[in-house]
N, C-alpha and C. Protein backbone atom coordinates (compact mmCIF):
# COMPACT_ATOMS: atom_id res chain seq x y z
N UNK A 1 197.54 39.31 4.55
CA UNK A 1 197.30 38.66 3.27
C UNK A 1 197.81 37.22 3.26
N UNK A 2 198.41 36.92 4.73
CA UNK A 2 198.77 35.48 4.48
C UNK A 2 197.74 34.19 4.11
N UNK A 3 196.56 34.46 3.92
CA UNK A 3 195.32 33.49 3.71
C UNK A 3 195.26 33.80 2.40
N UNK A 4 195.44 34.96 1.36
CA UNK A 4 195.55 35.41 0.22
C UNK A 4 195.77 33.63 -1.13
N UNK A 5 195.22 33.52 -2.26
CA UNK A 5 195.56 32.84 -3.10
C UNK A 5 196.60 33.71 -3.81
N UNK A 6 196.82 32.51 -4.54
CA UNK A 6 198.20 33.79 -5.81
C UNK A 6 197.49 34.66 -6.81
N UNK A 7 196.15 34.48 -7.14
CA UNK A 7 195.32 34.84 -8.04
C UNK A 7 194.93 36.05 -6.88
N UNK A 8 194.77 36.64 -5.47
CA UNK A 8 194.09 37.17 -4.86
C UNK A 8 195.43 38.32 -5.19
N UNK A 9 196.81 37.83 -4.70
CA UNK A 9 197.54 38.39 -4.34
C UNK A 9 198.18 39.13 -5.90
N UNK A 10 197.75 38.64 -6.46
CA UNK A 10 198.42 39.75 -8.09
C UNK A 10 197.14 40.74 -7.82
N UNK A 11 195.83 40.90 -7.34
CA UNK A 11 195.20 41.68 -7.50
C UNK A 11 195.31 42.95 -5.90
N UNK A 12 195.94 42.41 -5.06
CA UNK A 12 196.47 43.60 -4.42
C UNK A 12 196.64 44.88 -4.72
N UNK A 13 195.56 46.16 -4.00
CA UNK A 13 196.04 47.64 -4.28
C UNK A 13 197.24 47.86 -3.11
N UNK A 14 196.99 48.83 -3.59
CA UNK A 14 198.34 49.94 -2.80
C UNK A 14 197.31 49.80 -0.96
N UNK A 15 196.38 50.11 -1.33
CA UNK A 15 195.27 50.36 -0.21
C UNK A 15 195.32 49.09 0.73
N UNK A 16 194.86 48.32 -0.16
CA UNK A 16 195.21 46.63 1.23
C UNK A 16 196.35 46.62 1.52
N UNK A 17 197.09 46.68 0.86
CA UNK A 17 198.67 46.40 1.37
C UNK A 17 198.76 47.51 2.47
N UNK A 18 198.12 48.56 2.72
CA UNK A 18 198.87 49.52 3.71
C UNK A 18 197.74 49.14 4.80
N UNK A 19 197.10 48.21 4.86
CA UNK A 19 195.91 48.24 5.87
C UNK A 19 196.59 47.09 6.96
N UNK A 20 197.99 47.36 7.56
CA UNK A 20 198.07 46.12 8.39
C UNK A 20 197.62 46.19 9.64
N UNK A 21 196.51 45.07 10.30
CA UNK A 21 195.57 44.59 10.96
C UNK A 21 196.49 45.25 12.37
N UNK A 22 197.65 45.12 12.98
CA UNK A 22 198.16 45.06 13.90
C UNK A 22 199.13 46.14 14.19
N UNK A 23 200.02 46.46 13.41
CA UNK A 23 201.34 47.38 13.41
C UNK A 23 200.48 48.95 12.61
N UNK A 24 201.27 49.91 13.26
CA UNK A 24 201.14 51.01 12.10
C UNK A 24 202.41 51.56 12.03
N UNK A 25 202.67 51.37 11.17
CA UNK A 25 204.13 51.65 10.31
C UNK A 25 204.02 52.43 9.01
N UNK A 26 204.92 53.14 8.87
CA UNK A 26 205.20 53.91 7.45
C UNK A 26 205.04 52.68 5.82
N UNK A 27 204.56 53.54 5.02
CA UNK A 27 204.52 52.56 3.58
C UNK A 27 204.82 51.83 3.79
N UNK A 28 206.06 52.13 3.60
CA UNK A 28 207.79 51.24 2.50
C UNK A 28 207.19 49.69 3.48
N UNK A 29 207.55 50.00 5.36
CA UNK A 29 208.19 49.06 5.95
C UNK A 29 206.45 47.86 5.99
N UNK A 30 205.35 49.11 6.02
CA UNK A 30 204.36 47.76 5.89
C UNK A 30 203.87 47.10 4.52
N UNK A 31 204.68 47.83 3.24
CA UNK A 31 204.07 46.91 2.32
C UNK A 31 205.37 45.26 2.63
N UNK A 32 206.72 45.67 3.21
CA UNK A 32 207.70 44.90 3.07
C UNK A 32 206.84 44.15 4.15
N UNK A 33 206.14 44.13 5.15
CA UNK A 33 205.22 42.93 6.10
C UNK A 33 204.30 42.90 5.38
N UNK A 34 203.63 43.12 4.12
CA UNK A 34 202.70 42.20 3.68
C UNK A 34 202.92 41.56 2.31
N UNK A 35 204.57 41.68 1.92
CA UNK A 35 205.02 40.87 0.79
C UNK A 35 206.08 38.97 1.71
N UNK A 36 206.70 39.72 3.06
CA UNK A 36 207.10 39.03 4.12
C UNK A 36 208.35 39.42 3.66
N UNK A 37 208.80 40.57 3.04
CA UNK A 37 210.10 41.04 3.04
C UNK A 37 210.77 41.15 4.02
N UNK A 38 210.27 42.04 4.91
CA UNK A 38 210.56 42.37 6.52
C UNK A 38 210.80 41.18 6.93
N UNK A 39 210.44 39.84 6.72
CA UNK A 39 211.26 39.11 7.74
C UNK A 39 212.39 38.78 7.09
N UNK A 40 212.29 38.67 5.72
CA UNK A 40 213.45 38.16 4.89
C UNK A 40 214.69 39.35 5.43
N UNK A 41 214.28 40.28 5.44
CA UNK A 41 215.46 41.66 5.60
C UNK A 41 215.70 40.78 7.34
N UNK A 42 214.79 40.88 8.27
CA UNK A 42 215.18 40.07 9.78
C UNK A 42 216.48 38.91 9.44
N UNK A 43 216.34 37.99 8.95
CA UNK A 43 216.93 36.71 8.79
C UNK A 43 218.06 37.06 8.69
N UNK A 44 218.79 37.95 7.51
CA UNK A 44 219.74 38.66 7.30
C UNK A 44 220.51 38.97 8.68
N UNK A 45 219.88 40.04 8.78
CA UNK A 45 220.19 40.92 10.09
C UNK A 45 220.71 39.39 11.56
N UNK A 46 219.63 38.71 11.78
CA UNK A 46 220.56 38.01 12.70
C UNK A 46 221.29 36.89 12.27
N UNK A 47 221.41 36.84 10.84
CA UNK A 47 222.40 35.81 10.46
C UNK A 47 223.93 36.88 10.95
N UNK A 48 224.07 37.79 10.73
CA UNK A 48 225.52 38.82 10.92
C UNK A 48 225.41 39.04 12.48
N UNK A 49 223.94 39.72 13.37
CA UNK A 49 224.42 40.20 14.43
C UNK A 49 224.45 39.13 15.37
N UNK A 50 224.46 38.13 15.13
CA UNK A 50 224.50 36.75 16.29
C UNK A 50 225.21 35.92 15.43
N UNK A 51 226.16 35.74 14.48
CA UNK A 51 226.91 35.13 13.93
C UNK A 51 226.05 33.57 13.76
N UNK A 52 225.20 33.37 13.35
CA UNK A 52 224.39 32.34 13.08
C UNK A 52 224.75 31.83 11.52
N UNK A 53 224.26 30.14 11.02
CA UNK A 53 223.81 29.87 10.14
C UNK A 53 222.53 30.01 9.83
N UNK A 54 222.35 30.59 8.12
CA UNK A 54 220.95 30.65 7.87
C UNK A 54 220.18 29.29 7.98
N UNK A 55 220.60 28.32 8.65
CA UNK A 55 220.19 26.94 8.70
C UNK A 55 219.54 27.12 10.32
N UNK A 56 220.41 28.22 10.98
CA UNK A 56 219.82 27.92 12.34
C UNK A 56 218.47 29.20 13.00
N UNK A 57 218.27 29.62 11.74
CA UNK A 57 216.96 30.75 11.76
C UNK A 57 215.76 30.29 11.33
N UNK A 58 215.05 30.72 11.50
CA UNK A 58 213.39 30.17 11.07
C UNK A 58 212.31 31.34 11.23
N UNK A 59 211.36 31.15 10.69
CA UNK A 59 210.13 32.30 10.73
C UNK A 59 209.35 31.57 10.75
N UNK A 60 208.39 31.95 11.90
CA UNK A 60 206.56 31.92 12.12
C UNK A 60 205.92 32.65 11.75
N UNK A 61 204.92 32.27 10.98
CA UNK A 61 203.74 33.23 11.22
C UNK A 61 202.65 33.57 12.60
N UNK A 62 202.70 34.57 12.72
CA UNK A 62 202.03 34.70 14.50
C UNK A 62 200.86 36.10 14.18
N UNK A 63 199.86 36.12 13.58
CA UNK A 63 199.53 37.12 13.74
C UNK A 63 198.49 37.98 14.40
N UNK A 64 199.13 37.75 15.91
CA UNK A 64 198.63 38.77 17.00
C UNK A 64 199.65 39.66 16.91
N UNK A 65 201.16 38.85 16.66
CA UNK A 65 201.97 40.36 16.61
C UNK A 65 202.16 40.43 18.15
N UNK A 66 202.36 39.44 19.39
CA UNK A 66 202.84 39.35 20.14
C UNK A 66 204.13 39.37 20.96
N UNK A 67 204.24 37.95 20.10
CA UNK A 67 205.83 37.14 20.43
C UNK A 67 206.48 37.74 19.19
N UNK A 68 207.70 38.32 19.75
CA UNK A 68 208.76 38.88 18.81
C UNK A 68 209.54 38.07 18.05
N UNK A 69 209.86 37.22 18.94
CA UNK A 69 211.27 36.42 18.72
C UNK A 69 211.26 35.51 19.81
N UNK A 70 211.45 34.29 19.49
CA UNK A 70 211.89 33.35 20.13
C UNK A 70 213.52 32.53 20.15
N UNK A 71 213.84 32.24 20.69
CA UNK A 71 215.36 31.93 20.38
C UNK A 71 215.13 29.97 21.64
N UNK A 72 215.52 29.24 21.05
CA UNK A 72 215.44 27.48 21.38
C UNK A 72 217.10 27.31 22.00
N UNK A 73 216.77 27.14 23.07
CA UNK A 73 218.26 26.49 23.56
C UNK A 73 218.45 24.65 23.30
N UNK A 74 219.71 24.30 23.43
CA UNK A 74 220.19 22.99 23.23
C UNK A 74 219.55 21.51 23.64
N UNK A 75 218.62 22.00 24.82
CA UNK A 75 217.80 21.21 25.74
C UNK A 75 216.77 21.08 25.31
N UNK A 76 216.00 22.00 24.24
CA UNK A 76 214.53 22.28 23.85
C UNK A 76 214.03 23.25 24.33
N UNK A 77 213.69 23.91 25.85
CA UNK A 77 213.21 25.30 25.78
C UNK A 77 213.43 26.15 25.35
N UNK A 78 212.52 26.63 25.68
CA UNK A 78 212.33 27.87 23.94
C UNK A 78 211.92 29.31 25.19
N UNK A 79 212.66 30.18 25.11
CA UNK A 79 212.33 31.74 25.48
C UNK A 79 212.09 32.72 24.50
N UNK A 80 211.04 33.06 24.82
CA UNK A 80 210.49 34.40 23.58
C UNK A 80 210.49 35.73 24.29
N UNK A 81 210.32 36.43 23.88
CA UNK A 81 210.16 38.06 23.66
C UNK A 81 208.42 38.18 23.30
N UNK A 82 207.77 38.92 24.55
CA UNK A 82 206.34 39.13 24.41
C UNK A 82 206.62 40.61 24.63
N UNK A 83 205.34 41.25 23.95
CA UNK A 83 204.49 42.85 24.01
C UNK A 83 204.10 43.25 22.87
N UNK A 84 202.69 43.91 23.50
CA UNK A 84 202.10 44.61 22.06
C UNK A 84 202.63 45.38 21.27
N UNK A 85 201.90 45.20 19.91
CA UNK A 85 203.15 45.56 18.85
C UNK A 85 202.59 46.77 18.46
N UNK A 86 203.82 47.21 19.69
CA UNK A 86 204.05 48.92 19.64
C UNK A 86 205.94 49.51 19.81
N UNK A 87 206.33 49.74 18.84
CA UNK A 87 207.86 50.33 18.51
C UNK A 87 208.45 50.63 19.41
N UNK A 88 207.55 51.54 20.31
CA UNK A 88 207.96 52.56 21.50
C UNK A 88 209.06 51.85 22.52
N UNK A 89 208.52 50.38 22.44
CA UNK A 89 209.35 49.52 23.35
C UNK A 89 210.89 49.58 23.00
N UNK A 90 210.67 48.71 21.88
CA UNK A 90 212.27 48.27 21.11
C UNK A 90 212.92 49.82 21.09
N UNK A 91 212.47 50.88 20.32
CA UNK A 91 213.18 52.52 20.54
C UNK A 91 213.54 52.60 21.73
N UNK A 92 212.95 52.54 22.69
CA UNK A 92 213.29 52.54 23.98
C UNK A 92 214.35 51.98 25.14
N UNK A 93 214.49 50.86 24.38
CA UNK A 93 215.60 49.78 25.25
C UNK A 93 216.47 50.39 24.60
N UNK A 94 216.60 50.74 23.04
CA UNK A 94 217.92 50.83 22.76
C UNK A 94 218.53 52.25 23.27
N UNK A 95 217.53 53.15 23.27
CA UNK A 95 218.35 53.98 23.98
C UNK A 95 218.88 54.18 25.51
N UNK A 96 218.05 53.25 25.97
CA UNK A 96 218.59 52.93 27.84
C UNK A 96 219.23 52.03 27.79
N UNK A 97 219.43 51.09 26.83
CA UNK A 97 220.47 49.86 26.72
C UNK A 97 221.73 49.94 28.01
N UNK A 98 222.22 49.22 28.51
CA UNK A 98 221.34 47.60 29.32
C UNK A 98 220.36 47.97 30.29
N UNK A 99 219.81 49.11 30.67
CA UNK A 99 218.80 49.50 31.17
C UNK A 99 217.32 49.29 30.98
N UNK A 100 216.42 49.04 31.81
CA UNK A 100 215.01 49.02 31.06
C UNK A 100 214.42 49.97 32.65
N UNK A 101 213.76 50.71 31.44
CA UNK A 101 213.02 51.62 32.58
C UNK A 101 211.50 51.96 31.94
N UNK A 102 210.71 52.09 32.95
CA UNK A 102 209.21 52.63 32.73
C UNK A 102 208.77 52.89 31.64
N UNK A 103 207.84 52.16 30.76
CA UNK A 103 208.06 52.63 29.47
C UNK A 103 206.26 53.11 29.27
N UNK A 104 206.12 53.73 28.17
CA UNK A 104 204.68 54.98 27.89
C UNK A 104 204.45 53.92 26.81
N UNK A 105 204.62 52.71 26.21
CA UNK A 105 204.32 51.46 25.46
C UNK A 105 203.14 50.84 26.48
N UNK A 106 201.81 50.28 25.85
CA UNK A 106 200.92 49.73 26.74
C UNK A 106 201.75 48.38 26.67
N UNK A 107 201.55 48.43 27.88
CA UNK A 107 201.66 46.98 28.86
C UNK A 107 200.34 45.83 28.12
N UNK A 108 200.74 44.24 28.22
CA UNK A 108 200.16 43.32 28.27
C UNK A 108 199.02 43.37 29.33
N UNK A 109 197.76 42.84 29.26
CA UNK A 109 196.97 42.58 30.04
C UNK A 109 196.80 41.37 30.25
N UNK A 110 197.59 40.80 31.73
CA UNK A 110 197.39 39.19 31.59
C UNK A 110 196.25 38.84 32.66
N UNK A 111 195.24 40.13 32.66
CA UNK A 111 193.97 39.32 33.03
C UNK A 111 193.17 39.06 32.58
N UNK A 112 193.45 39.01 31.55
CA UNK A 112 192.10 38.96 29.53
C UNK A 112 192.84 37.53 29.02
N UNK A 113 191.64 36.92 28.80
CA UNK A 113 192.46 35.67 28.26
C UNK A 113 192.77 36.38 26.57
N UNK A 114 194.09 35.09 26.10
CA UNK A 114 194.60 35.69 25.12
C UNK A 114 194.94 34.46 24.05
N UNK A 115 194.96 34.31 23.16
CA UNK A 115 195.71 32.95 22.33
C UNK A 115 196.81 33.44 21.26
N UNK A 116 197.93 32.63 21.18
CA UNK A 116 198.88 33.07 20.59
C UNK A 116 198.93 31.94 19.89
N UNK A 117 198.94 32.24 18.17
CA UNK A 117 198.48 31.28 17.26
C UNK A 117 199.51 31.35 16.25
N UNK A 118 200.42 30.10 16.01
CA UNK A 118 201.44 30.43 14.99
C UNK A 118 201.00 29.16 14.03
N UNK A 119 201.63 29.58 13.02
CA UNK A 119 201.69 28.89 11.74
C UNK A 119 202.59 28.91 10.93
N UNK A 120 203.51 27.69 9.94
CA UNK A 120 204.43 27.84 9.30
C UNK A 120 204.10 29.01 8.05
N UNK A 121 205.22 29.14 7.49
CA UNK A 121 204.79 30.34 6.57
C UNK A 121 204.98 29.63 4.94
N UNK A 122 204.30 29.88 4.06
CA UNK A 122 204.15 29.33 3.04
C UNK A 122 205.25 30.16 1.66
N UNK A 123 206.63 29.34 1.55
CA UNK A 123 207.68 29.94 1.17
C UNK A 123 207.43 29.95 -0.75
N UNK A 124 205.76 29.16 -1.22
CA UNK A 124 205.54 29.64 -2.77
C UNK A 124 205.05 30.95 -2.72
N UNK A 125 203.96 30.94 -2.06
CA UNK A 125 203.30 32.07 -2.04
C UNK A 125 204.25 33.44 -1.98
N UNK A 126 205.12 33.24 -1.10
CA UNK A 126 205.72 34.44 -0.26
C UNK A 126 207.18 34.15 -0.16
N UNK A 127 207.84 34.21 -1.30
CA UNK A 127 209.22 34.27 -2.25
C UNK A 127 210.17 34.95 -1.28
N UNK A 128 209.69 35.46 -0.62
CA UNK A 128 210.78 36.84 -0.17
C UNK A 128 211.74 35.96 1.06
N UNK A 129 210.78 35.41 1.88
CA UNK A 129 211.49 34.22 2.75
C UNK A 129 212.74 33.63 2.34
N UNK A 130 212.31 32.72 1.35
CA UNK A 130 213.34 32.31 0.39
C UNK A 130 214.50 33.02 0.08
N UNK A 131 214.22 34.10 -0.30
CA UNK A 131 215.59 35.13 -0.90
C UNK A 131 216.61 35.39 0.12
N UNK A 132 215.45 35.72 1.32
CA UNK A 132 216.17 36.34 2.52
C UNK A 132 217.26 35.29 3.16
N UNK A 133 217.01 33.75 2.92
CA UNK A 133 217.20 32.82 3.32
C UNK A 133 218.74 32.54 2.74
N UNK A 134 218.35 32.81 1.15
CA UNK A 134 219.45 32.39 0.09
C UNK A 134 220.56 33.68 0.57
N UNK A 135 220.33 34.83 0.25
CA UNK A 135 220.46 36.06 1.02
C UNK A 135 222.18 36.10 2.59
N UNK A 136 221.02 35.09 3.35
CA UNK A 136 222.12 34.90 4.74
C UNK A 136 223.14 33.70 4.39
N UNK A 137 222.80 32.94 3.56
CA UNK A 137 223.86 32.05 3.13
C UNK A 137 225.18 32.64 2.08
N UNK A 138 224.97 33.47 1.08
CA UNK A 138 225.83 33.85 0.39
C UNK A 138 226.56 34.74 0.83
N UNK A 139 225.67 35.60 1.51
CA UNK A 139 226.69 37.08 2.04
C UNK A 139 227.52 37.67 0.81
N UNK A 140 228.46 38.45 1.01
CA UNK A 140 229.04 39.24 0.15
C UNK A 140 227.90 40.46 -0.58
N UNK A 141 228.27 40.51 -1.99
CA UNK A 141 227.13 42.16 -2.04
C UNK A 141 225.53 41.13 -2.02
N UNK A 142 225.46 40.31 -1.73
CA UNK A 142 223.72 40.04 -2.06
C UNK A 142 222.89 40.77 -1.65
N UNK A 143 223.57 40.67 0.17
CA UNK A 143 222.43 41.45 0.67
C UNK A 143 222.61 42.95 0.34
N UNK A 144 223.49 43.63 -0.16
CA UNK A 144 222.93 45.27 -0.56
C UNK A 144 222.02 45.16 -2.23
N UNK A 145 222.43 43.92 -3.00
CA UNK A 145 221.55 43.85 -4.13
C UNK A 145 220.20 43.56 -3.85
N UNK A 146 219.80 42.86 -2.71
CA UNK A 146 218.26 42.42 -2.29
C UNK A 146 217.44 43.25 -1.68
N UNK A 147 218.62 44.44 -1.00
CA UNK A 147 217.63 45.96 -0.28
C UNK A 147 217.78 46.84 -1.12
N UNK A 148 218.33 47.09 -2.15
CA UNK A 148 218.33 47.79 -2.77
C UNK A 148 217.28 48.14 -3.51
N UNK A 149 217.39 46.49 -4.32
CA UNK A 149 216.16 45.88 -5.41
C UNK A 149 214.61 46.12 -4.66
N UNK A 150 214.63 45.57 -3.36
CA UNK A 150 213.33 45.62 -2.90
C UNK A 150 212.99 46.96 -2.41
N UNK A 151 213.62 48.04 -1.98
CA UNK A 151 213.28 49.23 -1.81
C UNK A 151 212.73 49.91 -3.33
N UNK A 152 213.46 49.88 -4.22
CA UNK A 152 212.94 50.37 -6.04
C UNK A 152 211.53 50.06 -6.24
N UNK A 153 211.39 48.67 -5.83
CA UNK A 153 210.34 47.85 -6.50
C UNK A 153 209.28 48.16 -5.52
N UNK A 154 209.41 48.11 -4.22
CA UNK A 154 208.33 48.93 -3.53
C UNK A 154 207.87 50.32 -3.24
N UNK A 155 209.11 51.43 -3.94
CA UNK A 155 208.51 52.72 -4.23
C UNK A 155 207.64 52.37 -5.62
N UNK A 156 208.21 51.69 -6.58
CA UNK A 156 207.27 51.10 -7.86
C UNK A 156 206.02 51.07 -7.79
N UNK A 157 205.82 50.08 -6.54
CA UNK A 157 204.59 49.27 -6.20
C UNK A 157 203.52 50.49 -5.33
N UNK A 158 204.32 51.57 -5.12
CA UNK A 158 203.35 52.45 -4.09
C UNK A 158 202.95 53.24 -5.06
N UNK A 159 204.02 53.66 -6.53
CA UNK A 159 203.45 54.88 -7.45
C UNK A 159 202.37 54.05 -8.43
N UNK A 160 202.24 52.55 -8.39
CA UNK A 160 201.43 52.28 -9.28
C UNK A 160 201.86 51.73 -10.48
N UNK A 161 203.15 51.46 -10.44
CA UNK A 161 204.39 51.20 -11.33
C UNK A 161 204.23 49.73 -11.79
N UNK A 162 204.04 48.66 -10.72
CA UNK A 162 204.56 47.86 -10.64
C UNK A 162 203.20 46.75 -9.83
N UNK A 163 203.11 45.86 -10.17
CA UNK A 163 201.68 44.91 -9.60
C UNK A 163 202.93 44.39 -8.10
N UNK A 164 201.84 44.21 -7.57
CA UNK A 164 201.81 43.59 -5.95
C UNK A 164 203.01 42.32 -6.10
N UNK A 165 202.36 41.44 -6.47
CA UNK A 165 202.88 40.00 -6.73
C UNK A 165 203.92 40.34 -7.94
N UNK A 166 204.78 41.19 -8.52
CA UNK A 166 205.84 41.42 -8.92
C UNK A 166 206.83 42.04 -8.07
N UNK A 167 206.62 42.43 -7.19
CA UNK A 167 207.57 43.04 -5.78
C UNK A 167 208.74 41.83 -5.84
N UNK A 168 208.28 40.77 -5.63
CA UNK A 168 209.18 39.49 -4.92
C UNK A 168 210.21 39.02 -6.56
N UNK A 169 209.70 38.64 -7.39
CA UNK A 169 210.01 38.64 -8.60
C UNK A 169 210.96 39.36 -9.07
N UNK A 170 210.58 40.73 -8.91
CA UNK A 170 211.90 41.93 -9.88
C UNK A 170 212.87 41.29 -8.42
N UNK A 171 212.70 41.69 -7.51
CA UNK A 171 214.13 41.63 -6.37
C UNK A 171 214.67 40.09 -7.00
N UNK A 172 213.88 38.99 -7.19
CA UNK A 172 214.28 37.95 -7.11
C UNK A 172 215.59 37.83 -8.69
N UNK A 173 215.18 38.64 -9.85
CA UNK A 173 215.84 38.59 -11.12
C UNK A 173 216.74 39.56 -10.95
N UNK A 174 217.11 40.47 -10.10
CA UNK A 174 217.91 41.38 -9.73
C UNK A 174 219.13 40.83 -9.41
N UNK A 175 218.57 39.91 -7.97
CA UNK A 175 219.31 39.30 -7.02
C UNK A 175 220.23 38.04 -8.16
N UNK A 176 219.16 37.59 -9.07
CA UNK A 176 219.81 36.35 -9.62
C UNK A 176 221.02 36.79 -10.58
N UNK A 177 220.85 37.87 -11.52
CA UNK A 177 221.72 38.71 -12.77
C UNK A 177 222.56 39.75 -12.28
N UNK A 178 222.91 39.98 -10.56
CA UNK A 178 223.86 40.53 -10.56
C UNK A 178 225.45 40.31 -10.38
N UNK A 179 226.52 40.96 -10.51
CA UNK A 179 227.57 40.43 -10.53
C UNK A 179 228.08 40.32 -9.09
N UNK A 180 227.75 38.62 -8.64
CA UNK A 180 228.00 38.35 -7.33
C UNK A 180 229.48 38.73 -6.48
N UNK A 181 230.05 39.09 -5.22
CA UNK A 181 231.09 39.60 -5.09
C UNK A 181 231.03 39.27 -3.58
N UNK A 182 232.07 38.06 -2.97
CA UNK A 182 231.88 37.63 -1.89
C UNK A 182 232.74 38.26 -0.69
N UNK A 183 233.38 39.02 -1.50
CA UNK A 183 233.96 39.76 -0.30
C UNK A 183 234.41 41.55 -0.52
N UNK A 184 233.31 42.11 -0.98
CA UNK A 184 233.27 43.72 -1.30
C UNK A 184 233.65 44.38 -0.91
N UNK A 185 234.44 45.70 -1.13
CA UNK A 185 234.57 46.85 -0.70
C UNK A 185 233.24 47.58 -0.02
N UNK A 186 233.56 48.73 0.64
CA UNK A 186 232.33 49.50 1.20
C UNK A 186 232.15 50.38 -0.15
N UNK A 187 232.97 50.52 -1.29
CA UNK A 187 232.16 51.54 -2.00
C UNK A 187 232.04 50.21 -3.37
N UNK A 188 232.41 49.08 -3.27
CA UNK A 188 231.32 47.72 -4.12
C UNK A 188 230.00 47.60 -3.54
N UNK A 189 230.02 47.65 -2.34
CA UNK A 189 228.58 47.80 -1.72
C UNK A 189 227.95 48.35 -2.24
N UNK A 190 228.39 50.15 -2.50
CA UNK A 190 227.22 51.01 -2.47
C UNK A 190 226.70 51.04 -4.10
N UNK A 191 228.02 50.53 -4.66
CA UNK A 191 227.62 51.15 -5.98
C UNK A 191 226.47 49.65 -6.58
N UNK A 192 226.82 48.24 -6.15
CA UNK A 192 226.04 47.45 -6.17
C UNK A 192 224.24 47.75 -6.10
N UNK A 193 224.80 48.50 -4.45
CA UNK A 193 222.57 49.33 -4.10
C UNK A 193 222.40 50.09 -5.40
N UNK A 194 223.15 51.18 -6.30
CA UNK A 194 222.90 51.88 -7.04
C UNK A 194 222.34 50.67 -8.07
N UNK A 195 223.19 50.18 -8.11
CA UNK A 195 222.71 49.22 -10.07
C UNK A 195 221.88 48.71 -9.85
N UNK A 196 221.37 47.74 -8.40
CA UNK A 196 220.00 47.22 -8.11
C UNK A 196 219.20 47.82 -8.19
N UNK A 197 219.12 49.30 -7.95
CA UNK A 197 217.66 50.24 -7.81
C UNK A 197 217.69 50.65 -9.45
N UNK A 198 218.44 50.78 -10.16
CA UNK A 198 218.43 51.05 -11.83
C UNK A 198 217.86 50.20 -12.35
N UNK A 199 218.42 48.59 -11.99
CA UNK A 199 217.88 47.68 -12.46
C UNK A 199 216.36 47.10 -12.17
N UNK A 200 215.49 47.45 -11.54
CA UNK A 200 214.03 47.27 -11.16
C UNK A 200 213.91 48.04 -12.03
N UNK A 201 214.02 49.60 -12.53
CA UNK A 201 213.38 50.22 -13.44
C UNK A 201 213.24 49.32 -14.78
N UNK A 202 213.57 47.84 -14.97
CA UNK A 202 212.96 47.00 -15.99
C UNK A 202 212.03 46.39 -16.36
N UNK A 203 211.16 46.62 -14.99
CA UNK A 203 210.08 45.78 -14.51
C UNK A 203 208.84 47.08 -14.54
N UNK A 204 209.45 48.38 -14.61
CA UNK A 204 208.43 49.24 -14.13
C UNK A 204 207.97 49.61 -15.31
N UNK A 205 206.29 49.67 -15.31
CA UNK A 205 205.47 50.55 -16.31
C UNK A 205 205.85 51.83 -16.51
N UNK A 206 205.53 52.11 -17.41
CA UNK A 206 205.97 53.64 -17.70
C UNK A 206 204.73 53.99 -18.55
């Protein structure tokens, strides 16, 4: 839906949103790749597991669904992570971790020509970027208020609850009206996920 207008994208069913061109994934995780939650939830994730600034992360749009990840060293080259986007892989390393062995994931065919086509990602359209962004900078409970919020709002969005192009929105008024807390307990955490998923029920039809 990244070619989508904003007028296209409030009219989103449940049905397009689960039709992604490349991946087959459960609901939840492909409506979160066609709101661009999933990368916003990514950004997060390696702002903590590589101790990064959210200044030093970025997202492409790529959609062959090739290149995983690229990571730019100090000099300018750039090393990426290639294979078809099939799970089996990533499940796989982690359980042979530091091992890589024979994997039942199809292999690349590099005797077919191929083009790998990226594009910046458009942060009006597709809010969630943004959050995810704001998200790795604040730390403390945000990020359990932003998965929380966006998990509610996309069971919402699957029962029919909740329009497409309000997904990004409720997380976004969630994220903004909750009581920020920069350095939480593990049970401020949890109870934070609780009030975020209560709090989308404001947004939901009934």
């Amino acid at each position: 839906m990244r070619t989508y207008t904003s007028e296209q994208l409030a009219r989103v069913t449940v049905e397009e949103a689960l039709a992604h061109p490349t991946w087959d994934m459960g609901p939840k995780i492909t409506v979160d790749s066609a709101t661009l939650m999933n990368k916003a939830l990514e950004i997060i994730e390696a702002r903590w597991l590589f101790d990064l600034s959210a200044d030093e992360i970025g997202v492409m749009i790529h959609p062959q669904s090739i290149v995983h990840s690229m990571v730019e060293y100090n000099d300018g080259s750039v090393i990426a992570q290639l294979s078809p986007p099939d799970m089996k892989l990533p499940i796989q390393y982690a359980l042979t971790w530091p091992h890589r062995c024979e994997s039942v994931a199809q292999k690349l065919d590099w005797s077919q020509a191929m083009d790998l086509h990226f594009e910046p990602p458009d942060f009006e359209r597709f809010g969630a970027l943004r959050l995810g962004l704001e998200v790795a900078r604040r730390g403390g409970t945000a990020g359990a208020v932003l998965n929380g919020a966006n998990e509610a709002a996309v069971a919402a969005f699957l029962n029919g609850q909740l329009a497409f192009n309000e997904i990004v929105p409720a997380v976004d008024s969630v994220l903004k009206n909750h009581n920020f807390d920069p350095d939480p307990t593990l049970e401020d955490v949890f109870e934070m996920d609780r009030w975020a998923r209560q709090e989308v029920s404001r947004w939901v039809c009934t």
